[in-house]
N, C-alpha and C. Protein backbone atom coordinates (compact mmCIF):
# COMPACT_ATOMS: atom_id res chain seq x y z
N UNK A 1 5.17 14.20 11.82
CA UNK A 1 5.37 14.67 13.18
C UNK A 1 4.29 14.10 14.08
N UNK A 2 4.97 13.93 15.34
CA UNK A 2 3.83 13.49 16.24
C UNK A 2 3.05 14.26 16.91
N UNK A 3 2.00 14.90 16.10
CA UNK A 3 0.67 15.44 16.92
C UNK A 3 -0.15 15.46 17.04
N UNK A 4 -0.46 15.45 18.13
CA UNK A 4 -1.61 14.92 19.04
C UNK A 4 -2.56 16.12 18.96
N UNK A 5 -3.98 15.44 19.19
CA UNK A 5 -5.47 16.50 19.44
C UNK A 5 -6.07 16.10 20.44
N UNK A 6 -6.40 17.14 21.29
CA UNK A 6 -7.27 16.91 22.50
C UNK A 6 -8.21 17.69 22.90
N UNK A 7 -9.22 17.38 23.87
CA UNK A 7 -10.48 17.74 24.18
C UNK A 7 -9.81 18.19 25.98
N UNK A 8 -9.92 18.93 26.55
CA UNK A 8 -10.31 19.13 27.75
C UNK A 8 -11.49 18.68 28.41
N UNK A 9 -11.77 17.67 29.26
CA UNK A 9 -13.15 17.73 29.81
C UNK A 9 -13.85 18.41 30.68
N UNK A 10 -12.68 19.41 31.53
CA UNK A 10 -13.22 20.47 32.06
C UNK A 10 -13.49 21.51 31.68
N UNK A 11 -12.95 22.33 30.82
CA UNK A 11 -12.97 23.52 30.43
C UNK A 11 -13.32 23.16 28.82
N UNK A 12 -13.20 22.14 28.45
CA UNK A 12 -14.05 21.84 26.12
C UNK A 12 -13.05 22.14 25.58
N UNK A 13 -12.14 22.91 26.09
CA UNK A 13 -11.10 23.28 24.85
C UNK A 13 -10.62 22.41 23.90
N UNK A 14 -10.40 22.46 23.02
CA UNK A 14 -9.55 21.26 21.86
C UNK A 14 -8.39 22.32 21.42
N UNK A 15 -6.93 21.39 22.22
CA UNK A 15 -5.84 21.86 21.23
C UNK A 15 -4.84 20.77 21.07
N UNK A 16 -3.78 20.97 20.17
CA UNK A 16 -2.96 19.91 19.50
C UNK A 16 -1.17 20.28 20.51
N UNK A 17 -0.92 19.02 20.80
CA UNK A 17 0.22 18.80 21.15
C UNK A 17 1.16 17.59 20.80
N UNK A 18 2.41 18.44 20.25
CA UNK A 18 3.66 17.40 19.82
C UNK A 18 4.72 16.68 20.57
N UNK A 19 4.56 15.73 20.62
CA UNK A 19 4.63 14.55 21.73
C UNK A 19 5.73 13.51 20.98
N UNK A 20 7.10 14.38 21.55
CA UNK A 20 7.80 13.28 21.30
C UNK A 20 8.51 12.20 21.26
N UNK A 21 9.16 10.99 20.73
CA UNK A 21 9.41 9.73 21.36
C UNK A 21 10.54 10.57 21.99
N UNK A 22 10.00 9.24 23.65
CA UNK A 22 11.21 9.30 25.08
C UNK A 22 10.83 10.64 25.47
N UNK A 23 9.84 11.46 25.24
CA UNK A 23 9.18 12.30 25.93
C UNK A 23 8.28 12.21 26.78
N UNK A 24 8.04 11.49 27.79
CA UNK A 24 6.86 11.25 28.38
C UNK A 24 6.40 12.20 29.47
N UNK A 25 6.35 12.81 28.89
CA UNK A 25 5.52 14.11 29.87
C UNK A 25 3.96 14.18 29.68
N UNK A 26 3.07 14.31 30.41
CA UNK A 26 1.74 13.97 30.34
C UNK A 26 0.99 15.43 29.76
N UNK A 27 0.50 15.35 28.83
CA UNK A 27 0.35 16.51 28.28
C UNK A 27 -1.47 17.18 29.49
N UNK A 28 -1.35 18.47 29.18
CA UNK A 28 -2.13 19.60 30.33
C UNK A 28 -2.52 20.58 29.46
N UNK A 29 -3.79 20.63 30.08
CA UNK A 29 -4.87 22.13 29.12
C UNK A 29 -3.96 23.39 30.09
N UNK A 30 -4.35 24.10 29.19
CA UNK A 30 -3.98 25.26 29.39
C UNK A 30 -4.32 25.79 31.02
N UNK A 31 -6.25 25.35 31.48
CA UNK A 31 -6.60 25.57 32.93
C UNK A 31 -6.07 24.90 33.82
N UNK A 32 -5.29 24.08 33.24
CA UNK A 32 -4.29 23.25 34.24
C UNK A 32 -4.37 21.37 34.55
N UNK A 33 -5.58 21.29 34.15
CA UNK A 33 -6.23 20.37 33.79
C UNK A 33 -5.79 19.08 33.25
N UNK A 34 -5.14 17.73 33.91
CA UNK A 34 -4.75 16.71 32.90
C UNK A 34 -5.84 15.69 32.54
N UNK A 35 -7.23 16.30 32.98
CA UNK A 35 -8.78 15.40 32.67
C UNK A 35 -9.01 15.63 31.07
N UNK A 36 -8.15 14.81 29.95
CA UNK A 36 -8.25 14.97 28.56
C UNK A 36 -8.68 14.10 27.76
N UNK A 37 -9.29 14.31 26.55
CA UNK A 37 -9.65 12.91 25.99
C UNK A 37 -8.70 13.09 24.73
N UNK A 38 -8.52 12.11 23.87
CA UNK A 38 -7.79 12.14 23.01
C UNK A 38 -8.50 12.04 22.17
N UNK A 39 -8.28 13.36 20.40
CA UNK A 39 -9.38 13.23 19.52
C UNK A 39 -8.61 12.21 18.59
N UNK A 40 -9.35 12.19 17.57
CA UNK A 40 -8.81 11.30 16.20
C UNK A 40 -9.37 12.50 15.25
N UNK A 41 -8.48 12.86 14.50
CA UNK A 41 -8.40 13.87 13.43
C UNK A 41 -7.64 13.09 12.21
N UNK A 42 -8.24 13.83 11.38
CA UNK A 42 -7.83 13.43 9.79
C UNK A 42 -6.24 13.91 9.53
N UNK A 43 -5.68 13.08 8.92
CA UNK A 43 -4.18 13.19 8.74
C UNK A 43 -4.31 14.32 7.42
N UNK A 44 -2.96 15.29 7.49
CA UNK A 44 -3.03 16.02 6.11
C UNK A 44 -2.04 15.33 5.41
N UNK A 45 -2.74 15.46 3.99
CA UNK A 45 -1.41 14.87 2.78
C UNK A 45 -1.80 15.92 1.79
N UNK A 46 -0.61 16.15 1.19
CA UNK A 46 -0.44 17.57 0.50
C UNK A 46 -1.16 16.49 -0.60
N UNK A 47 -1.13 17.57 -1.85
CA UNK A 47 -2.58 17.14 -3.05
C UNK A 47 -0.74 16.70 -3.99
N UNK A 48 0.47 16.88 -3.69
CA UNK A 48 1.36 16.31 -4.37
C UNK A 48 1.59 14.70 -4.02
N UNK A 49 1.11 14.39 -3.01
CA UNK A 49 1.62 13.04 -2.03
C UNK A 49 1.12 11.81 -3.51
N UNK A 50 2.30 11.29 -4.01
CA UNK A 50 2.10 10.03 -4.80
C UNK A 50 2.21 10.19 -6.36
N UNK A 51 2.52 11.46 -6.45
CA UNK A 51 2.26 12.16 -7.86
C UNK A 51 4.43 12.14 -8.41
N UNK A 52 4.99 11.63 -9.66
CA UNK A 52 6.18 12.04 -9.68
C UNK A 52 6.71 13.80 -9.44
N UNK A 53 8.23 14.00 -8.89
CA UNK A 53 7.90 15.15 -8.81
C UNK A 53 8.09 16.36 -10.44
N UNK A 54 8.39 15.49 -11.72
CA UNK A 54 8.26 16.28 -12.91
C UNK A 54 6.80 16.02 -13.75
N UNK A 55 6.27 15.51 -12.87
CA UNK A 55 4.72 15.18 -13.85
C UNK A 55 3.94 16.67 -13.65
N UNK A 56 4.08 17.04 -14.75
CA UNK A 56 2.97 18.77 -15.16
C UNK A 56 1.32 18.14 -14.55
N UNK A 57 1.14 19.02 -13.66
CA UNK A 57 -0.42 18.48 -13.04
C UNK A 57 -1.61 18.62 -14.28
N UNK A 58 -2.53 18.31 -14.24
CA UNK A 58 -3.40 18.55 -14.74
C UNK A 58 -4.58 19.48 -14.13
N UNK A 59 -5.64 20.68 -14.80
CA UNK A 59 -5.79 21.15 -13.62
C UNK A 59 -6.75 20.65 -13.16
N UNK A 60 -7.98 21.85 -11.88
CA UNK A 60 -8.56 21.12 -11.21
C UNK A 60 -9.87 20.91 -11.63
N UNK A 61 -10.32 21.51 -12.69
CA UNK A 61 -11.35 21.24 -13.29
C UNK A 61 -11.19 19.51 -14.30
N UNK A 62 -9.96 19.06 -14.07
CA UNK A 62 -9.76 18.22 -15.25
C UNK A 62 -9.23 18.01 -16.47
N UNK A 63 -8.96 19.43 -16.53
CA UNK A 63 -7.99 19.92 -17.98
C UNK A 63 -7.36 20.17 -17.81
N UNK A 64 -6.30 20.00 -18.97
CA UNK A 64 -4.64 20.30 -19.07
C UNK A 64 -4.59 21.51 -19.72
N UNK A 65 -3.95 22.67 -18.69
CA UNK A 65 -3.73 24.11 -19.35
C UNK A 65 -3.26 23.81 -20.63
N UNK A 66 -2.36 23.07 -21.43
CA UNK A 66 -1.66 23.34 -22.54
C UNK A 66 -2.92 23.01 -23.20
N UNK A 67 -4.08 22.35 -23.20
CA UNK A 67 -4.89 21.66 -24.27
C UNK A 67 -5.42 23.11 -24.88
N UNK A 68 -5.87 24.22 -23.98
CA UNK A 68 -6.56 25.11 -24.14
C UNK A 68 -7.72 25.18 -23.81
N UNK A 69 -8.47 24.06 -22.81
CA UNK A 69 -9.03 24.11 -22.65
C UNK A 69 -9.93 24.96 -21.20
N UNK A 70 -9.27 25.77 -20.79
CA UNK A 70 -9.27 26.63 -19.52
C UNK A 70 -9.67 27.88 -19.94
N UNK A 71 -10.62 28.17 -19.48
CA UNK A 71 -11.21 29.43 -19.73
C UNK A 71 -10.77 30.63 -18.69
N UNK A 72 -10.54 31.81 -18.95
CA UNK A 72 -10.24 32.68 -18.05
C UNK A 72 -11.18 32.83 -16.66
N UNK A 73 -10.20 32.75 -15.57
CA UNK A 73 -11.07 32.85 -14.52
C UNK A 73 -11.50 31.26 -13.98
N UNK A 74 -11.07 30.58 -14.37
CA UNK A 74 -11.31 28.96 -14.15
C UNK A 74 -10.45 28.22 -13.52
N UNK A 75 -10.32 27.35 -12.47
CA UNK A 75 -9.98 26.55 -11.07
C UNK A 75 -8.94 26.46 -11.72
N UNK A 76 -8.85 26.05 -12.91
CA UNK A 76 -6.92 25.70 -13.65
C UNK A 76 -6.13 26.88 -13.58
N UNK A 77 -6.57 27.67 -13.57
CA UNK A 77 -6.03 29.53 -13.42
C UNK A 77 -5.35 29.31 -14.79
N UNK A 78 -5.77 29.62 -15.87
CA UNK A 78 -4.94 29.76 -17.12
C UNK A 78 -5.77 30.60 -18.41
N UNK A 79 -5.80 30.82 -18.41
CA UNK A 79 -6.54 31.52 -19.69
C UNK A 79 -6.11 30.76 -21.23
N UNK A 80 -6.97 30.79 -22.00
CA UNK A 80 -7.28 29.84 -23.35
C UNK A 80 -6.23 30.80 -24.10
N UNK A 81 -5.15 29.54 -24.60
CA UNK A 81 -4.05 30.19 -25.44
C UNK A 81 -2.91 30.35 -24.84
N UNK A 82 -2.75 30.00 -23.28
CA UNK A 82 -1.15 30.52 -22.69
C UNK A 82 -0.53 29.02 -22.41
């Protein structure tokens, strides 16, 4: 999706607006304001992006729940033996 992050230079605010093609409407702070800068923000990609979708993850400590190697209470969420 196309969205955009911005800075207000009058009022500081930073908020995000979705801006879409053959939309050309000039995007406005909330105080009314079209004095904006445009940020550069980090794109999100889910932690699945590139992975097949039947590949059993491994967890996040590095271990594979089936090995047993996950201790109760540990980032893999599995307890030793399940």
């Amino acid at each position: 999706m196309p969205i955009f992050e911005y800075q207000c230079q009058d009022c500081q605010k930073t908020f995000e607006v979705l801006q879409l093609p053959g939309n050309n409407n000039e995007p406005k702070c909330e105080c009314g304001s079209a004095n904006l800068r445009k940020l550069i923000s980090s794109p999100f990609l889910p932690s699945s992006v590139g992975k097949p979708a039947n590949e059993e993850p491994a967890g996040c400590c590095g271990s594979n729940p089936k090995d047993g190697n996950c201790t109760p209470g540990s980032c893999c969420g599995k307890t030793t033996g399940e």
